[in-house]
N, C-alpha and C. Protein backbone atom coordinates (compact mmCIF):
# COMPACT_ATOMS: atom_id res chain seq x y z
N UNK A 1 10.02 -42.06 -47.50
CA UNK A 1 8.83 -42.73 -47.96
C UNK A 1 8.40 -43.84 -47.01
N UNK A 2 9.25 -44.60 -46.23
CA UNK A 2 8.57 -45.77 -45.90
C UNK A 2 8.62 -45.14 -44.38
N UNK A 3 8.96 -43.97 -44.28
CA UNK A 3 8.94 -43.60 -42.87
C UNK A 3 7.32 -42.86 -42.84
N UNK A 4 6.84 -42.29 -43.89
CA UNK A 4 5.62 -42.00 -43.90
C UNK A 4 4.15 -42.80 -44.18
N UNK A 5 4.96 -44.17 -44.66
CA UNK A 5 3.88 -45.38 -44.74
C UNK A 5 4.21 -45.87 -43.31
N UNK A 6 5.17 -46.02 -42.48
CA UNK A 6 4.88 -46.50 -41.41
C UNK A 6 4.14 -45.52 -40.22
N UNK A 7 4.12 -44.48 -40.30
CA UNK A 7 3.29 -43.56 -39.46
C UNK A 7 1.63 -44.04 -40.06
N UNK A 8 1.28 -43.94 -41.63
CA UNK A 8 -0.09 -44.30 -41.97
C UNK A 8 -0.39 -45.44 -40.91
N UNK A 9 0.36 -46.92 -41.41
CA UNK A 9 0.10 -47.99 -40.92
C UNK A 9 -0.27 -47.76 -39.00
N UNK A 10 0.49 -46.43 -38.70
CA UNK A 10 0.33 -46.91 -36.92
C UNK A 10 -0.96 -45.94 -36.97
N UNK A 11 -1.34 -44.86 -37.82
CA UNK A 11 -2.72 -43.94 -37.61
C UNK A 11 -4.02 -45.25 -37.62
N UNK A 12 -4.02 -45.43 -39.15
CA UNK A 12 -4.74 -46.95 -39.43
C UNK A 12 -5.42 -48.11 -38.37
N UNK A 13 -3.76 -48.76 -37.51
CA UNK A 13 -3.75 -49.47 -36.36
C UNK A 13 -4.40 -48.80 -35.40
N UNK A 14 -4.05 -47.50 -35.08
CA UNK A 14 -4.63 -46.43 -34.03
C UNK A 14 -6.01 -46.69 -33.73
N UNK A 15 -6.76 -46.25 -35.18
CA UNK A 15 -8.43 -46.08 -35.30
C UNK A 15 -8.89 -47.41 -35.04
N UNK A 16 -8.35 -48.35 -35.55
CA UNK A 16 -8.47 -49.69 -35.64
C UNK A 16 -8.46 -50.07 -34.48
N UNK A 17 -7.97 -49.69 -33.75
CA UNK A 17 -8.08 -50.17 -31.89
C UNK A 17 -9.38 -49.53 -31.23
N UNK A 18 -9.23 -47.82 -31.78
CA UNK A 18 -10.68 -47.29 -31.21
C UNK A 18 -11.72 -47.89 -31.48
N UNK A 19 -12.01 -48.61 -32.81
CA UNK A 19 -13.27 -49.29 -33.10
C UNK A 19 -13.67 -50.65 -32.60
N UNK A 20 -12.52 -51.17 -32.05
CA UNK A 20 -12.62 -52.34 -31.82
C UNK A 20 -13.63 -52.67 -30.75
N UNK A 21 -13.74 -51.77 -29.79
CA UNK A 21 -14.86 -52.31 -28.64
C UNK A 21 -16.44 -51.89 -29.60
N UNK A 22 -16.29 -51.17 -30.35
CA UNK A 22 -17.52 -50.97 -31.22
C UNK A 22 -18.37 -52.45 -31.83
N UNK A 23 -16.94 -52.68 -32.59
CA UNK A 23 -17.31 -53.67 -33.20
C UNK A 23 -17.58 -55.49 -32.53
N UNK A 24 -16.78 -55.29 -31.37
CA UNK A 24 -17.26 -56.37 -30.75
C UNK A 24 -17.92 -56.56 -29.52
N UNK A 25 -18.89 -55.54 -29.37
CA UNK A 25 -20.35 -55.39 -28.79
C UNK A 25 -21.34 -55.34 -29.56
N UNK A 26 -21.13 -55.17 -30.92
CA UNK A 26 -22.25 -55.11 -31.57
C UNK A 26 -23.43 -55.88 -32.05
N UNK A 27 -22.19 -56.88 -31.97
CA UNK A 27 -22.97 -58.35 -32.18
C UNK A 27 -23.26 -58.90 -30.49
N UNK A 28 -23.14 -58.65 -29.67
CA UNK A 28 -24.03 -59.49 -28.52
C UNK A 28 -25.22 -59.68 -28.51
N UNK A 29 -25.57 -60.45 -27.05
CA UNK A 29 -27.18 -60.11 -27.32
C UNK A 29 -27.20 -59.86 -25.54
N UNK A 30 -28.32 -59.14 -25.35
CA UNK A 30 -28.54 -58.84 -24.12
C UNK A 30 -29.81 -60.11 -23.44
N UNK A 31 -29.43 -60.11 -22.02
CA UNK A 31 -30.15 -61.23 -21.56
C UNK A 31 -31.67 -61.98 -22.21
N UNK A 32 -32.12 -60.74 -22.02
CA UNK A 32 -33.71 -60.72 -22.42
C UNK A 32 -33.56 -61.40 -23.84
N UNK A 33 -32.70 -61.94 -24.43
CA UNK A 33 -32.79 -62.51 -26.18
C UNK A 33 -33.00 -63.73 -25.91
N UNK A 34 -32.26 -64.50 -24.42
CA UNK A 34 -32.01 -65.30 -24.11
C UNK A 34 -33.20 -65.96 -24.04
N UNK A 35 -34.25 -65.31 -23.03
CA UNK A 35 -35.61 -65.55 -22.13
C UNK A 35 -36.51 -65.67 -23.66
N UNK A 36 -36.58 -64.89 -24.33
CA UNK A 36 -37.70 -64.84 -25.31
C UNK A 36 -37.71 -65.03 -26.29
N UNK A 37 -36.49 -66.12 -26.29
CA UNK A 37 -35.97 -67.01 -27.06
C UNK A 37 -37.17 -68.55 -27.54
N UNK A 38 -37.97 -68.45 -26.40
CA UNK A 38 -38.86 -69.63 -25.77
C UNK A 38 -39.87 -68.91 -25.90
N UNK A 39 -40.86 -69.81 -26.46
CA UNK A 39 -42.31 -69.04 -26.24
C UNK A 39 -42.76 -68.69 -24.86
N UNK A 40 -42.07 -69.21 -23.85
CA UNK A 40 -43.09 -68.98 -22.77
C UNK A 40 -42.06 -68.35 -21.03
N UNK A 41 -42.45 -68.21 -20.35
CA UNK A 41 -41.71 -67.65 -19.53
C UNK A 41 -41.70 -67.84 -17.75
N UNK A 42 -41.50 -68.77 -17.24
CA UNK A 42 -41.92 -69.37 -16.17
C UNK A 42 -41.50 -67.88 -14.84
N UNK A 43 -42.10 -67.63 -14.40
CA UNK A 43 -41.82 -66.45 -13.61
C UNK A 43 -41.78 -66.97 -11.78
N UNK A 44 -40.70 -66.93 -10.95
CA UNK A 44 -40.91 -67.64 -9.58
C UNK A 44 -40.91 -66.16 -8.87
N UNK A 45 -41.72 -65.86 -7.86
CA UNK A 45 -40.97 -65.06 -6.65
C UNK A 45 -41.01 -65.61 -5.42
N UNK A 46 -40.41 -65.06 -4.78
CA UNK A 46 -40.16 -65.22 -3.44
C UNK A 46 -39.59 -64.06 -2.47
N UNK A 47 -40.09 -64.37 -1.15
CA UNK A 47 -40.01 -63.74 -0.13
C UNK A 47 -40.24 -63.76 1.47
N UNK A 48 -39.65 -63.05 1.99
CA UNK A 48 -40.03 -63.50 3.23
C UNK A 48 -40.81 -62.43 4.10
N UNK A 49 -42.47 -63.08 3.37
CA UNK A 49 -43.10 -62.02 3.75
C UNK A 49 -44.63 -63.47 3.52
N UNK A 50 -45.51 -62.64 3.63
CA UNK A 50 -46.89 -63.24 3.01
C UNK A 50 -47.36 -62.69 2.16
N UNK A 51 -47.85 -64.66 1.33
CA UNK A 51 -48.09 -64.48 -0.07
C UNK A 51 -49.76 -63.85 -0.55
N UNK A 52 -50.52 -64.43 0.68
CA UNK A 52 -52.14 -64.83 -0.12
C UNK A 52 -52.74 -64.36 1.49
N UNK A 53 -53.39 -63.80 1.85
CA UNK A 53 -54.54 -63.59 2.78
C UNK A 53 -55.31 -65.42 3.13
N UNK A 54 -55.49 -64.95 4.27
CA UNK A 54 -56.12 -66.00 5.00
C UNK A 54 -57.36 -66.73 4.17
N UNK A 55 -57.26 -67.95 3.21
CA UNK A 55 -58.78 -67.89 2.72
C UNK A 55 -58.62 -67.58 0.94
N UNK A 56 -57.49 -67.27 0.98
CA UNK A 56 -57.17 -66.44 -0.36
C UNK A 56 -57.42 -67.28 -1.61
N UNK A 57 -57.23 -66.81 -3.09
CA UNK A 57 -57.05 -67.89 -4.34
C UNK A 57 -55.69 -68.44 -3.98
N UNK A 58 -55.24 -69.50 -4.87
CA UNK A 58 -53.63 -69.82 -5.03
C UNK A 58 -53.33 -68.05 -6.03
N UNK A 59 -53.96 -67.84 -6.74
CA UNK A 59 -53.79 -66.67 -7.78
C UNK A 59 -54.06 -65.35 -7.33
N UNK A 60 -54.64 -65.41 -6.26
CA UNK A 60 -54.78 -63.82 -5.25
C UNK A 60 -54.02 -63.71 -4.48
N UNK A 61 -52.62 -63.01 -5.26
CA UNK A 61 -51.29 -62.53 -4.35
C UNK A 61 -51.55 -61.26 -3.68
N UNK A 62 -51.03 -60.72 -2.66
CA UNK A 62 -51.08 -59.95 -1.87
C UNK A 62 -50.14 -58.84 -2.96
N UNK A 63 -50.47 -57.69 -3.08
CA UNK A 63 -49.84 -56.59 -3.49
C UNK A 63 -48.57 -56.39 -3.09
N UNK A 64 -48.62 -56.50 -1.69
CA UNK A 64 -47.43 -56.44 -0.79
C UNK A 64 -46.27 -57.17 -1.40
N UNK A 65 -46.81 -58.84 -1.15
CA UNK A 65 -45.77 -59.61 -1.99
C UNK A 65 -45.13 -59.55 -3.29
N UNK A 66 -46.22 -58.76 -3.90
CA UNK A 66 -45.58 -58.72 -4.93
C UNK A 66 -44.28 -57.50 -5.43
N UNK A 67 -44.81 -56.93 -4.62
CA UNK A 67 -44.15 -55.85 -4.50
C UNK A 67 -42.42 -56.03 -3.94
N UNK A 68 -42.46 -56.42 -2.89
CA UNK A 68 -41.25 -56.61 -2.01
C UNK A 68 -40.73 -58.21 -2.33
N UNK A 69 -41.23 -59.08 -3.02
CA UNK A 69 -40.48 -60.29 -3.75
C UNK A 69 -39.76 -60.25 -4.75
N UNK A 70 -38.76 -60.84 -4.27
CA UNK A 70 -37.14 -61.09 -5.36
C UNK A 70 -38.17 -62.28 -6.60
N UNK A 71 -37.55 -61.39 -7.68
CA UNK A 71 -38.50 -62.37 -8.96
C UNK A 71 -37.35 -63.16 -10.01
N UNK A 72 -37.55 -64.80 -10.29
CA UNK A 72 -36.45 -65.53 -11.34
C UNK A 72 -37.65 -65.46 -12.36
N UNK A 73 -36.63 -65.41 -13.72
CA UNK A 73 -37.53 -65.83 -15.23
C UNK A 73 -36.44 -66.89 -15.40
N UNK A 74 -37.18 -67.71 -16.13
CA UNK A 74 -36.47 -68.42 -16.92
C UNK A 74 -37.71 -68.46 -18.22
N UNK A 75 -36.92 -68.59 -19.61
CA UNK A 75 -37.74 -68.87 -20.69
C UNK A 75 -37.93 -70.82 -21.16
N UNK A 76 -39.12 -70.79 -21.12
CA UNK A 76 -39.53 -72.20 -21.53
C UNK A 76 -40.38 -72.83 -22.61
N UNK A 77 -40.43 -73.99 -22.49
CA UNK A 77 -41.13 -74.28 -23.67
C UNK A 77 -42.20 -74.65 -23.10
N UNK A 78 -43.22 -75.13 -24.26
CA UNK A 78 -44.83 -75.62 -23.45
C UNK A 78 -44.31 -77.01 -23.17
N UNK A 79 -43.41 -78.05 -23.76
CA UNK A 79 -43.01 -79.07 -22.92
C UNK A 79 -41.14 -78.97 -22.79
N UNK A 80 -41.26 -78.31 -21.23
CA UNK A 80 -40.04 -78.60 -21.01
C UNK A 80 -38.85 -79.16 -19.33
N UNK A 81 -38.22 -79.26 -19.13
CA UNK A 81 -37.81 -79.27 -17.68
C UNK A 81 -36.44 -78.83 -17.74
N UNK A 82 -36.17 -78.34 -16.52
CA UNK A 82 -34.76 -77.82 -16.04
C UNK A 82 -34.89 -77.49 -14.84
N UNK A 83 -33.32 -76.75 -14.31
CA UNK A 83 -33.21 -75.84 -13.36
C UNK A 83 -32.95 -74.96 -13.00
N UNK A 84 -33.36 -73.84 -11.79
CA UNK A 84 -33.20 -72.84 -11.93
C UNK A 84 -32.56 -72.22 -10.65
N UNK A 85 -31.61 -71.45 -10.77
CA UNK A 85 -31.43 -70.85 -8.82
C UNK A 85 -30.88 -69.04 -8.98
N UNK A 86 -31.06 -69.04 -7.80
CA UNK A 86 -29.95 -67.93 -7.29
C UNK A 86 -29.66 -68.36 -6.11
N UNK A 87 -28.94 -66.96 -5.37
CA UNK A 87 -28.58 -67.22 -4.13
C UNK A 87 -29.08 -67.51 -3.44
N UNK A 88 -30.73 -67.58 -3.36
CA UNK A 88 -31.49 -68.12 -2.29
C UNK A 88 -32.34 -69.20 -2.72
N UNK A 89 -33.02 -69.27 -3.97
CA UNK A 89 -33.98 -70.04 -4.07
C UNK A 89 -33.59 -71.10 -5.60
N UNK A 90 -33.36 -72.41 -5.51
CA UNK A 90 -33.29 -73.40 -6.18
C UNK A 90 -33.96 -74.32 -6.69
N UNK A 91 -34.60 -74.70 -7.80
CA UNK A 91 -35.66 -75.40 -8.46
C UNK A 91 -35.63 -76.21 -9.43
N UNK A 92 -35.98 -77.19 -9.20
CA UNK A 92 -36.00 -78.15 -10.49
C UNK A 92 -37.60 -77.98 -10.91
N UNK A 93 -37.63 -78.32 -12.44
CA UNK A 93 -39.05 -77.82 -12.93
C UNK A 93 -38.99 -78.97 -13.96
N UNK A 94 -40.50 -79.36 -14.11
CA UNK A 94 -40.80 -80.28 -15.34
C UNK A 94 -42.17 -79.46 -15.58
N UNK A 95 -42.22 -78.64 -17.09
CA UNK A 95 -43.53 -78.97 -17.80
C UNK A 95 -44.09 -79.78 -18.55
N UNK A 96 -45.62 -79.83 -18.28
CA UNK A 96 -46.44 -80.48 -19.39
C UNK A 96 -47.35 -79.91 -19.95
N UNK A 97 -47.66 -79.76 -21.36
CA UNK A 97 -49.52 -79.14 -21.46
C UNK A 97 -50.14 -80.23 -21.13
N UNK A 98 -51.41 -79.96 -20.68
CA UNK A 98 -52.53 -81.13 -20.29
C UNK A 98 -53.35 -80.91 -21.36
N UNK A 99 -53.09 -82.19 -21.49
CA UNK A 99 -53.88 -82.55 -22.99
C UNK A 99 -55.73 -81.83 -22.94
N UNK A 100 -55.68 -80.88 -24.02
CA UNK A 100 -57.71 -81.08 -23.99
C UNK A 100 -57.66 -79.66 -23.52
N UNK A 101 -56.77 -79.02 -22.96
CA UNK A 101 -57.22 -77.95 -21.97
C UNK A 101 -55.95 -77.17 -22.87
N UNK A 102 -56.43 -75.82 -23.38
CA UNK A 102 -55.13 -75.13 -23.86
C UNK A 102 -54.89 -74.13 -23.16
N UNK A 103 -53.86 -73.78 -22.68
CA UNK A 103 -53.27 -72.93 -21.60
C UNK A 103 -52.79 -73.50 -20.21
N UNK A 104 -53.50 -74.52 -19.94
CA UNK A 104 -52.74 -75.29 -18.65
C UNK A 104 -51.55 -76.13 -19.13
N UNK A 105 -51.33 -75.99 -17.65
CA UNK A 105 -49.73 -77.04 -17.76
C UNK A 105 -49.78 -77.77 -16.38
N UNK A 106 -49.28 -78.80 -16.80
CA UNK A 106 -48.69 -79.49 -15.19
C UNK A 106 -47.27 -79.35 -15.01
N UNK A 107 -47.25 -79.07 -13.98
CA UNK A 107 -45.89 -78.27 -13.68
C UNK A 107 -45.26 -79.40 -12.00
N UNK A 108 -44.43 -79.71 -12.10
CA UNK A 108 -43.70 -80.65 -11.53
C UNK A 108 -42.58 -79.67 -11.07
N UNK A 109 -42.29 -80.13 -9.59
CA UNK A 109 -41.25 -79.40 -8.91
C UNK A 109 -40.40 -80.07 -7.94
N UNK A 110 -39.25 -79.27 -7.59
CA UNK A 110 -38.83 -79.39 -6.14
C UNK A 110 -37.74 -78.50 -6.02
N UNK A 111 -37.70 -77.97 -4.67
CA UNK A 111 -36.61 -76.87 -4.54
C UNK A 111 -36.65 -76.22 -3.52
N UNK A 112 -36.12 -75.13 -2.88
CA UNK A 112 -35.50 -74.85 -1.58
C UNK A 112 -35.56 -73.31 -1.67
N UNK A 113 -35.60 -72.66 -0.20
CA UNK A 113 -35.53 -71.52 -0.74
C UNK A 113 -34.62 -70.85 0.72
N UNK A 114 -33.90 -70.55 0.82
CA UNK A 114 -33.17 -70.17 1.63
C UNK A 114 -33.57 -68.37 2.41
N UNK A 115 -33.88 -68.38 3.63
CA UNK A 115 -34.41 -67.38 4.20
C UNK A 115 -33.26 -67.08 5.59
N UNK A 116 -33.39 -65.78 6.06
CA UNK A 116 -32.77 -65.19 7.06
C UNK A 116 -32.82 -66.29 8.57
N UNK A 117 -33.68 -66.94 8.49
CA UNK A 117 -33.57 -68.02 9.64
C UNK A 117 -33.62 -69.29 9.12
N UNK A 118 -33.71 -69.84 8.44
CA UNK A 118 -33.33 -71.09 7.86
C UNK A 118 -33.17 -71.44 6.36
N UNK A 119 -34.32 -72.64 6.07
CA UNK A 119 -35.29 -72.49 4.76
C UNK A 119 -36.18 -73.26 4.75
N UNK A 120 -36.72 -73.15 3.43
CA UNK A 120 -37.88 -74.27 3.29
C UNK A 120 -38.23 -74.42 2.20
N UNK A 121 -38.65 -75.93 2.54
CA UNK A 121 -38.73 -76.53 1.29
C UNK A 121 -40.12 -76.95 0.00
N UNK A 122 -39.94 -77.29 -0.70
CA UNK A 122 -41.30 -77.97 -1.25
C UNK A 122 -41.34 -78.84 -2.54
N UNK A 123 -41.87 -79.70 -2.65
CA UNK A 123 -41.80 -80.93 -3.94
C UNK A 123 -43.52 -81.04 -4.42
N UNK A 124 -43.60 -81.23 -5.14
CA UNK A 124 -44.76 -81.66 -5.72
C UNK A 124 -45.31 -81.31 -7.24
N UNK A 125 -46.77 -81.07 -7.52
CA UNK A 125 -47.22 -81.45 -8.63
C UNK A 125 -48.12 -80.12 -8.41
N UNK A 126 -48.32 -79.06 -9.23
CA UNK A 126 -49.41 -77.91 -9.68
C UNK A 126 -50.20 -77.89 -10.84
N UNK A 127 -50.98 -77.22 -10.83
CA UNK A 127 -52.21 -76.98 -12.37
C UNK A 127 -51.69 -75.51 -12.75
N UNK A 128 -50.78 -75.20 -13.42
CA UNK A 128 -51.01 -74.05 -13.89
C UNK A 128 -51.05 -73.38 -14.83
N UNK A 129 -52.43 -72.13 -15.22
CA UNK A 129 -53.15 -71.74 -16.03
C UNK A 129 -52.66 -70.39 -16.46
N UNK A 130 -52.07 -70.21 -17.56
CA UNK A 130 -50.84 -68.86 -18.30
C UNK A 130 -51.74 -67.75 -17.46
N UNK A 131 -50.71 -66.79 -17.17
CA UNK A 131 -51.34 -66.00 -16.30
C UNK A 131 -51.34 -65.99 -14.64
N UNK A 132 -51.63 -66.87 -14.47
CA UNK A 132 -51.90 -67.08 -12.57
C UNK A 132 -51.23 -67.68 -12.04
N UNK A 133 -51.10 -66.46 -10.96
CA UNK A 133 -50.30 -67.06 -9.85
C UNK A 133 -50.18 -68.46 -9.45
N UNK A 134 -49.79 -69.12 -8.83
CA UNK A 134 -49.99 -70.20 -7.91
C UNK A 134 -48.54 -70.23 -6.85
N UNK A 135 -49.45 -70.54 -5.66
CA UNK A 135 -48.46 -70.55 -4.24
C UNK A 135 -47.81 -72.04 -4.16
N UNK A 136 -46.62 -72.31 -4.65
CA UNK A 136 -45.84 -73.66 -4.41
C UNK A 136 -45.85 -73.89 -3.26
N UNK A 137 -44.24 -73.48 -2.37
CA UNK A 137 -44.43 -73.86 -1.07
C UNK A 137 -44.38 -72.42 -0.03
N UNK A 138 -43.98 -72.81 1.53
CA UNK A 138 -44.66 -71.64 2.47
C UNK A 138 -44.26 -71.92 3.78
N UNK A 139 -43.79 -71.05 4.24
CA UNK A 139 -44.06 -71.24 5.75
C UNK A 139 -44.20 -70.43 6.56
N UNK A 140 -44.52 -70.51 7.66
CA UNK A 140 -45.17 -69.77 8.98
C UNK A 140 -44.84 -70.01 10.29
N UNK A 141 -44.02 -69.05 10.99
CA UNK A 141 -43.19 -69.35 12.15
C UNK A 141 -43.89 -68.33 13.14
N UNK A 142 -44.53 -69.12 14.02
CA UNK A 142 -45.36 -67.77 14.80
C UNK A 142 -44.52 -67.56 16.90
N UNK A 143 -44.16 -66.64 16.94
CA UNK A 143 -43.31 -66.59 17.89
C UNK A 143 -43.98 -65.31 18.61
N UNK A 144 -43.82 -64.66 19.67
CA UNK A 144 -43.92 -63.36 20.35
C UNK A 144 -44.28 -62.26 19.92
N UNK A 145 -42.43 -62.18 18.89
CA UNK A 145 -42.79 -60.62 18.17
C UNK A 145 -43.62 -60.78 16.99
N UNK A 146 -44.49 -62.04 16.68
CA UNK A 146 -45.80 -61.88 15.65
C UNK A 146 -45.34 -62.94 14.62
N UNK A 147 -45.84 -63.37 14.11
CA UNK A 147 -45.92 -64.47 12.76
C UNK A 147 -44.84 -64.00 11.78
N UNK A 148 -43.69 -65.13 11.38
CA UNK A 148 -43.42 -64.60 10.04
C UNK A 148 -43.23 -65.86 9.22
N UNK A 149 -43.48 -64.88 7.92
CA UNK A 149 -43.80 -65.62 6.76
C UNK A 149 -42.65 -66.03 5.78
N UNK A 150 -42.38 -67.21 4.90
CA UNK A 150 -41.62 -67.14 3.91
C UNK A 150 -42.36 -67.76 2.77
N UNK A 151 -42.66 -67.46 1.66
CA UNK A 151 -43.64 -67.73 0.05
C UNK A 151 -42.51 -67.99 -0.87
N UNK A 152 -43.23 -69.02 -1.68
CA UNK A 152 -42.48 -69.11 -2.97
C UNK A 152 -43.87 -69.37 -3.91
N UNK A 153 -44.33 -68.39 -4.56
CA UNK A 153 -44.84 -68.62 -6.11
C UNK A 153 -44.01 -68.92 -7.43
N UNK A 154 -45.41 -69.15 -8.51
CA UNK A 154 -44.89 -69.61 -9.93
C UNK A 154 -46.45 -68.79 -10.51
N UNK A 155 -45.91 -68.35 -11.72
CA UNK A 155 -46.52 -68.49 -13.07
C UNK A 155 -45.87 -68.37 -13.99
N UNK A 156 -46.97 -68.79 -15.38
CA UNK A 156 -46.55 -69.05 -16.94
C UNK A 156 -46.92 -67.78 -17.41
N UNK A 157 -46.10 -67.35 -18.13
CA UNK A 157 -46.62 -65.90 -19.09
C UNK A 157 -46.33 -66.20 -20.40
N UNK A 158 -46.72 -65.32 -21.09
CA UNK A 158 -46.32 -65.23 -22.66
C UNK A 158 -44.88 -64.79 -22.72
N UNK A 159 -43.96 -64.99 -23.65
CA UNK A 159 -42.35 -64.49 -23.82
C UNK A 159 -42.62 -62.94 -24.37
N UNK A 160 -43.38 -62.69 -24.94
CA UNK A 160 -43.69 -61.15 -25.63
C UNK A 160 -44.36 -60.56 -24.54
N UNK A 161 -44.72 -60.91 -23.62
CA UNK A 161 -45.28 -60.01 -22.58
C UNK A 161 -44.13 -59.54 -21.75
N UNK A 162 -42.92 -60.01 -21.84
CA UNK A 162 -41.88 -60.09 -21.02
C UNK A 162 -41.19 -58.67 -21.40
């Protein structure tokens, strides 16, 4: 008898192990819970390429760029600040809404962005309107074999658009 309750007890234990990765994945949450967690969604890319045509909007990105730019989210609030990085590009951020105007923000920065020949940098103060682009900082190294470029944009999106 207790030789056949101890076989139950190890079947029992058995299943009880198979379920276990079941049961404790079930409850996670996957990144994206994290981001849209926040109403809003600060979106950076970057690249080392060009952002805007000669003449361009801050908000008329080149297809190109957009295309071939490494993209950070972070989820935010309409008033918030932090920071943000990866391996190449590092940012401190302050939002504000501007009072009177709904959908803008003043957006406060500074941060670095690390490229195949050096980096570069940029600090300052933007207007930006949910939706549009805007070109932070930039640079342009023009040598022999032809101009090259390194961009860092920002925009605000909705968290449900995400």
């Amino acid at each position: 008898m207790q030789r056949t309750a101890s076989h139950i007890i190890q079947g029992v234990n058995l299943l009880l192990l198979c379920l276990l990765p079941t049961f404790a994945l079930a409850g996670q949450s996957i990144p994206e819970n994290y981001v849209t967690s926040k109403p809003l969604v600060l979106e950076l890319r970057y690249c080392e390429c060009r952002a805007t045509e000669s003449g361009g909007g801050a908000s008329e990105l080149l297809p190109s760029f957009l295309r071939d730019s490494a993209i950070l989210k972070v989820g935010v609030s309409s008033e918030d600040k932090g920071f943000v990085s990866s391996s190449d590009l590092s940012i401190g951020y302050e939002l504000k809404p501007v009072d009177g105007s709904p959908g803008q923000f003043q957006f406060g920065y500074a941060g670095s962005y690390t490229t195949n020949d050096g980096s570069i940098a940029g600090k300052g103060e933007a207007l930006l309107v949910k939706g549009q682009w805007v070109s932070l900082f930039e640079s342009r190294h023009d040598s022999e074999a032809g101009s090259q470029y390194s961009n860092v944009a920002v925009r605000l999106a909705e968290a449900d658009g995400f």
